[in-house]
N, C-alpha and C. Protein backbone atom coordinates (compact mmCIF):
# COMPACT_ATOMS: atom_id res chain seq x y z
N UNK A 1 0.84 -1.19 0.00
CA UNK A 1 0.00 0.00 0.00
C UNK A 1 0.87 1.24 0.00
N UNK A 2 0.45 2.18 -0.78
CA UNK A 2 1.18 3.11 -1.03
C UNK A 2 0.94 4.47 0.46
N UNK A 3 1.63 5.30 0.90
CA UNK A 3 1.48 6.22 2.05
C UNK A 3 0.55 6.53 2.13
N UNK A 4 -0.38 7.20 1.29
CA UNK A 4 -1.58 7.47 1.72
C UNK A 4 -2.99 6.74 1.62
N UNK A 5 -2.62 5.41 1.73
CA UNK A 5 -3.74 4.65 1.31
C UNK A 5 -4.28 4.68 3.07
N UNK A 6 -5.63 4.29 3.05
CA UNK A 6 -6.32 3.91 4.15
C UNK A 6 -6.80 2.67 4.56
N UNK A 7 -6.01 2.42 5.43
CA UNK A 7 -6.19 0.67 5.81
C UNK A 7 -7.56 0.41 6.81
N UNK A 8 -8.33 1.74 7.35
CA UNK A 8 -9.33 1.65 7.83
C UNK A 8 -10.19 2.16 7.53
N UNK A 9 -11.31 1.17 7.64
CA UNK A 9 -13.10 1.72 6.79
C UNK A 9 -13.65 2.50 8.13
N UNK A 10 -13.38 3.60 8.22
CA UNK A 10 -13.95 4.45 9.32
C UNK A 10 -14.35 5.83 8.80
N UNK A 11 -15.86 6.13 9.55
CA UNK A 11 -16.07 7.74 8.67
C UNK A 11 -15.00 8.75 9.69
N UNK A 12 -15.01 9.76 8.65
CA UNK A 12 -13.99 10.73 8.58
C UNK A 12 -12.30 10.65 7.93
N UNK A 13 -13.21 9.11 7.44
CA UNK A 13 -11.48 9.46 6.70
C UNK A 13 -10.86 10.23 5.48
N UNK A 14 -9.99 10.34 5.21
CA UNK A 14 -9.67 11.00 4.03
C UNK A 14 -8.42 10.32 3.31
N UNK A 15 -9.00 10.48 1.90
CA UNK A 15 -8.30 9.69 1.02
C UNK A 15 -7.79 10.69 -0.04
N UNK A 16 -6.00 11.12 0.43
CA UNK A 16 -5.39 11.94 -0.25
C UNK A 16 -5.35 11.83 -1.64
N UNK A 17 -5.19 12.73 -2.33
CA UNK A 17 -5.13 12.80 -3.79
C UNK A 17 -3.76 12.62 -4.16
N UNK A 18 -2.66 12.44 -4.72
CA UNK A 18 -1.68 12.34 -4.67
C UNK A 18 -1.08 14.47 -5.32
N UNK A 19 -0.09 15.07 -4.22
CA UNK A 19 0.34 16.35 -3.86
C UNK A 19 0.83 16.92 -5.10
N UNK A 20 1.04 15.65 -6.40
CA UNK A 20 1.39 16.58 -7.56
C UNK A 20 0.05 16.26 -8.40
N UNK A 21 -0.76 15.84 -8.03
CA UNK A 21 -2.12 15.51 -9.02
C UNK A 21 -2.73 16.82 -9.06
N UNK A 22 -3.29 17.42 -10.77
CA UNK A 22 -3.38 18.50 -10.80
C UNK A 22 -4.58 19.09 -10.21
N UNK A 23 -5.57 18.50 -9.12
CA UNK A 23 -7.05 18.48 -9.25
C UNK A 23 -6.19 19.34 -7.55
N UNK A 24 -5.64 18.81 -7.56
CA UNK A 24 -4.89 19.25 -5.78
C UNK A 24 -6.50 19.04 -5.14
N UNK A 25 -6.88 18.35 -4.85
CA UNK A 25 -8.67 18.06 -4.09
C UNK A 25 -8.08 16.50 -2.86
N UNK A 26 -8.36 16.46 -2.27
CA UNK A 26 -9.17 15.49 -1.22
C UNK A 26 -10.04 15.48 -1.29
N UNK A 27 -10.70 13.96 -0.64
CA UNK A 27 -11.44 13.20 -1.02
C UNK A 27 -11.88 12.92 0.39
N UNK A 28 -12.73 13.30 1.11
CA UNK A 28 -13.07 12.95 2.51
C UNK A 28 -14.68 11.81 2.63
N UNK A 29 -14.78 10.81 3.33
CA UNK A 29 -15.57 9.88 3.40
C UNK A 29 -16.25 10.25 5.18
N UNK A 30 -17.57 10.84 5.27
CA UNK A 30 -18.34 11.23 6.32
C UNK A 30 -19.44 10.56 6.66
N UNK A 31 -19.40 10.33 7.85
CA UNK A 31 -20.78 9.98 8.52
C UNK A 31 -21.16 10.60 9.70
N UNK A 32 -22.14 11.23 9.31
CA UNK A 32 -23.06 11.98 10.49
C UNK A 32 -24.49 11.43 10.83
N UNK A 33 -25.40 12.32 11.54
CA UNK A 33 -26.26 12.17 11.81
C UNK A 33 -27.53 11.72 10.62
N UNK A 34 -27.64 11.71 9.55
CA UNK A 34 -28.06 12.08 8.45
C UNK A 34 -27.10 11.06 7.33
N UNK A 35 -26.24 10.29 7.83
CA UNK A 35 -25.67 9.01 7.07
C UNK A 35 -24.44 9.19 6.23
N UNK A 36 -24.42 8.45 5.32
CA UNK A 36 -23.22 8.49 4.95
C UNK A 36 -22.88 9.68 3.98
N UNK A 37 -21.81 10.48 3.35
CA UNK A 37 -21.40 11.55 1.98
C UNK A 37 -20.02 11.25 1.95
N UNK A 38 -19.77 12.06 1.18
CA UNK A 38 -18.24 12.21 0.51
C UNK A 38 -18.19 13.40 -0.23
N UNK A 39 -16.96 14.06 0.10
CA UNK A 39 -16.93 15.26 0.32
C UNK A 39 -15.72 15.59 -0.54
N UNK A 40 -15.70 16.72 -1.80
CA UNK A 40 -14.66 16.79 -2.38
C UNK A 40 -14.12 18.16 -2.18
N UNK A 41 -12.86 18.28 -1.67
CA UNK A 41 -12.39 19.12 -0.36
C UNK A 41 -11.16 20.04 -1.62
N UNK A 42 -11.13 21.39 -1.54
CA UNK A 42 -10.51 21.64 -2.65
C UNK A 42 -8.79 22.03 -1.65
N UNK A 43 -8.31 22.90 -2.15
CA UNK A 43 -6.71 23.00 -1.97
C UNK A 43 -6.94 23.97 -1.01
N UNK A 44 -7.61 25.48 -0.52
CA UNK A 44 -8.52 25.86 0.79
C UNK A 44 -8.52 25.09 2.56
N UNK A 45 -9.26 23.54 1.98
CA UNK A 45 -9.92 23.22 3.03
C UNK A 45 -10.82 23.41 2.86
N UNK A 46 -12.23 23.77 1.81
CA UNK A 46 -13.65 24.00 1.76
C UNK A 46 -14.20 23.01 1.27
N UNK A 47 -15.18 22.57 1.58
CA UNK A 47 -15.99 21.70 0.46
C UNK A 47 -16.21 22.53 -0.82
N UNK A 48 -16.05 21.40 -1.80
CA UNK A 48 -16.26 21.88 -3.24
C UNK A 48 -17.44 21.18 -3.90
N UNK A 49 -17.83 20.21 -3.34
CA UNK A 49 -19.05 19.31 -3.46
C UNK A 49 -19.01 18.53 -2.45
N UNK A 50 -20.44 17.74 -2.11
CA UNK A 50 -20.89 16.94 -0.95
C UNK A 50 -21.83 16.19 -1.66
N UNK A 51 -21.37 14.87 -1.79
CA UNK A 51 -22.59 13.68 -2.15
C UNK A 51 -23.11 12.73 -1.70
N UNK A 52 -24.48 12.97 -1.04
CA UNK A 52 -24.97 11.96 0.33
C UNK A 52 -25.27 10.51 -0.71
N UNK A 53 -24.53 9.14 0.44
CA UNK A 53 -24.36 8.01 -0.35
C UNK A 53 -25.28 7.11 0.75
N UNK A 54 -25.95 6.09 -0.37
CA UNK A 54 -27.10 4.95 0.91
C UNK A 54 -26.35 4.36 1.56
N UNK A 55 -25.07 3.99 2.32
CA UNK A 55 -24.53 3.16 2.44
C UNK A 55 -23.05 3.09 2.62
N UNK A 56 -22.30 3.05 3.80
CA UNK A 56 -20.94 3.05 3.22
C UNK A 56 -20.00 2.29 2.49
N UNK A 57 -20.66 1.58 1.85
CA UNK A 57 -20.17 0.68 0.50
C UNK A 57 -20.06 1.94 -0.58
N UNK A 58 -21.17 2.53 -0.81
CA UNK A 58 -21.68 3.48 -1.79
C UNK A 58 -20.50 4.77 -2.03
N UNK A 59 -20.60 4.99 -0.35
CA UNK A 59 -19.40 6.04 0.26
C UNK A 59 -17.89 5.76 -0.58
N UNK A 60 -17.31 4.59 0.00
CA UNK A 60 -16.09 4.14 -0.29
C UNK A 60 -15.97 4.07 -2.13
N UNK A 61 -16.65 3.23 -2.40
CA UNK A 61 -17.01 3.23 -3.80
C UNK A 61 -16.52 4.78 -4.62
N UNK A 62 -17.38 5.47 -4.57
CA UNK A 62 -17.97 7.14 -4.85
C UNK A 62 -16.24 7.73 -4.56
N UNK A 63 -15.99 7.84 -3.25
CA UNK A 63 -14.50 8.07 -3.36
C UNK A 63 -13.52 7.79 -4.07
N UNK A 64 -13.54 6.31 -4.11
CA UNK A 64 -12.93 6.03 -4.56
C UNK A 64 -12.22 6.49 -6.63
N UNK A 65 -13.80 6.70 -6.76
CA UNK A 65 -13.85 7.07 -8.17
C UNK A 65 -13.55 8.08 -8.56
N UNK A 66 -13.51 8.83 -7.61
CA UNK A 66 -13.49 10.58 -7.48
C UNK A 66 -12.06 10.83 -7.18
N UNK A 67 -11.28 10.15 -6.62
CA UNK A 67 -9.58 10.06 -6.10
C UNK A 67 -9.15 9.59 -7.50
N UNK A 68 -9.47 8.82 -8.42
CA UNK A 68 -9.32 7.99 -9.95
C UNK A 68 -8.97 9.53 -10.49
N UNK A 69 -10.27 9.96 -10.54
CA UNK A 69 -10.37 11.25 -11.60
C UNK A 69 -9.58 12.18 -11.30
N UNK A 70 -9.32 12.34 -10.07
CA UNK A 70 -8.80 13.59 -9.67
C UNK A 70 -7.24 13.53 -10.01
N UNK A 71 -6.71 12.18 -10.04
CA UNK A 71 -4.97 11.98 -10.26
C UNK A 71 -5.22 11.69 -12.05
N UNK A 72 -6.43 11.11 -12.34
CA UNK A 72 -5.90 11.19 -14.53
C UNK A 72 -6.66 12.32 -14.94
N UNK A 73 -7.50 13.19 -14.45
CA UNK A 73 -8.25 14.01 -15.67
C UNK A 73 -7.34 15.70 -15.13
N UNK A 74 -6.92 16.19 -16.05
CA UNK A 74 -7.06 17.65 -15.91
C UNK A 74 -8.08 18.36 -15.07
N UNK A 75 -7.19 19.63 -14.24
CA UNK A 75 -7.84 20.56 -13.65
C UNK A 75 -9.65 20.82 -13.99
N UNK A 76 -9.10 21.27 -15.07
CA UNK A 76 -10.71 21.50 -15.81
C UNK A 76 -11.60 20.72 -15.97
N UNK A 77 -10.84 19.71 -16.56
CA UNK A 77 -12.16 18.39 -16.72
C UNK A 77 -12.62 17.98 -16.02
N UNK A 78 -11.86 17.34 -14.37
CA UNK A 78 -12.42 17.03 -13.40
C UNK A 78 -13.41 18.00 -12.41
N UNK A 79 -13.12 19.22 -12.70
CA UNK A 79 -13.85 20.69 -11.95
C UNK A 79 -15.31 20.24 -13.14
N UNK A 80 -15.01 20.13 -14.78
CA UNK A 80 -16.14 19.92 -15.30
C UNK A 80 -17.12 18.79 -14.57
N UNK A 81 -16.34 17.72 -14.83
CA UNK A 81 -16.96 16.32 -14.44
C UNK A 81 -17.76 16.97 -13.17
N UNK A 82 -17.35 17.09 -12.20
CA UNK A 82 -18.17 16.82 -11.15
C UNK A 82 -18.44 18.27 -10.94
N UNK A 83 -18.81 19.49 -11.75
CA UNK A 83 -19.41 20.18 -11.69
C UNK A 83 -18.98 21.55 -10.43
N UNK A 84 -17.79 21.64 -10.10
CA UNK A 84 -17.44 22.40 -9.45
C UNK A 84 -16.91 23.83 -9.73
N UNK A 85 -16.54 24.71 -9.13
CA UNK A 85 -16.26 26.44 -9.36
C UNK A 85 -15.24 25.93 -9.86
N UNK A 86 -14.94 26.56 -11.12
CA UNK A 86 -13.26 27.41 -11.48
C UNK A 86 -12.52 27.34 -10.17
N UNK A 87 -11.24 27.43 -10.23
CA UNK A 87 -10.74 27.96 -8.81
C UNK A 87 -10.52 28.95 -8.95
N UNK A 88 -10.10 29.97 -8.14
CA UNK A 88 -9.81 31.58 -7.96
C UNK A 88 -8.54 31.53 -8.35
């Protein structure tokens, strides 16, 4: 497993993007009162999107796909893909 992998299925974790991937985003996996999301966390510290998941299968999953995109697609494309602000 590579350094930032997560060897535990626990909410609040976060699943780094790799520090030269151009999306510079984290990938945070939450459970609150109100169930499971995943949270795509920009270079700030803000949420940049929040997507409530049935399930933390759904959760992990969803992250997981979103950490994919964020290390192969371009800045833009991935801000396209999942619909987020330009950055400043």
């Amino acid at each position: 497993m590579g350094a930032d992998a997560v060897t535990e299925r626990s909410p609040g974790a976060i699943l780094e993007v790799d520090p030269a991937s151009p999306s510079g985003c984290s990938v945070e996996i939450r459970r609150d009162e109100r169930g499971w999301s995943v949270a795509i966390v920009d270079r700030l510290g803000s949420d940049a999107d929040v997507r409530a998941c049935r399930d933390e299968t759904e959760a992990w999953v969803y992250a997981s796909t979103v950490r994919q995109h964020a290390a192969w697609l371009s800045p833009e494309r991935f801000r396209g893909y999942y619909g987020l602000k330009p950055e400043a």
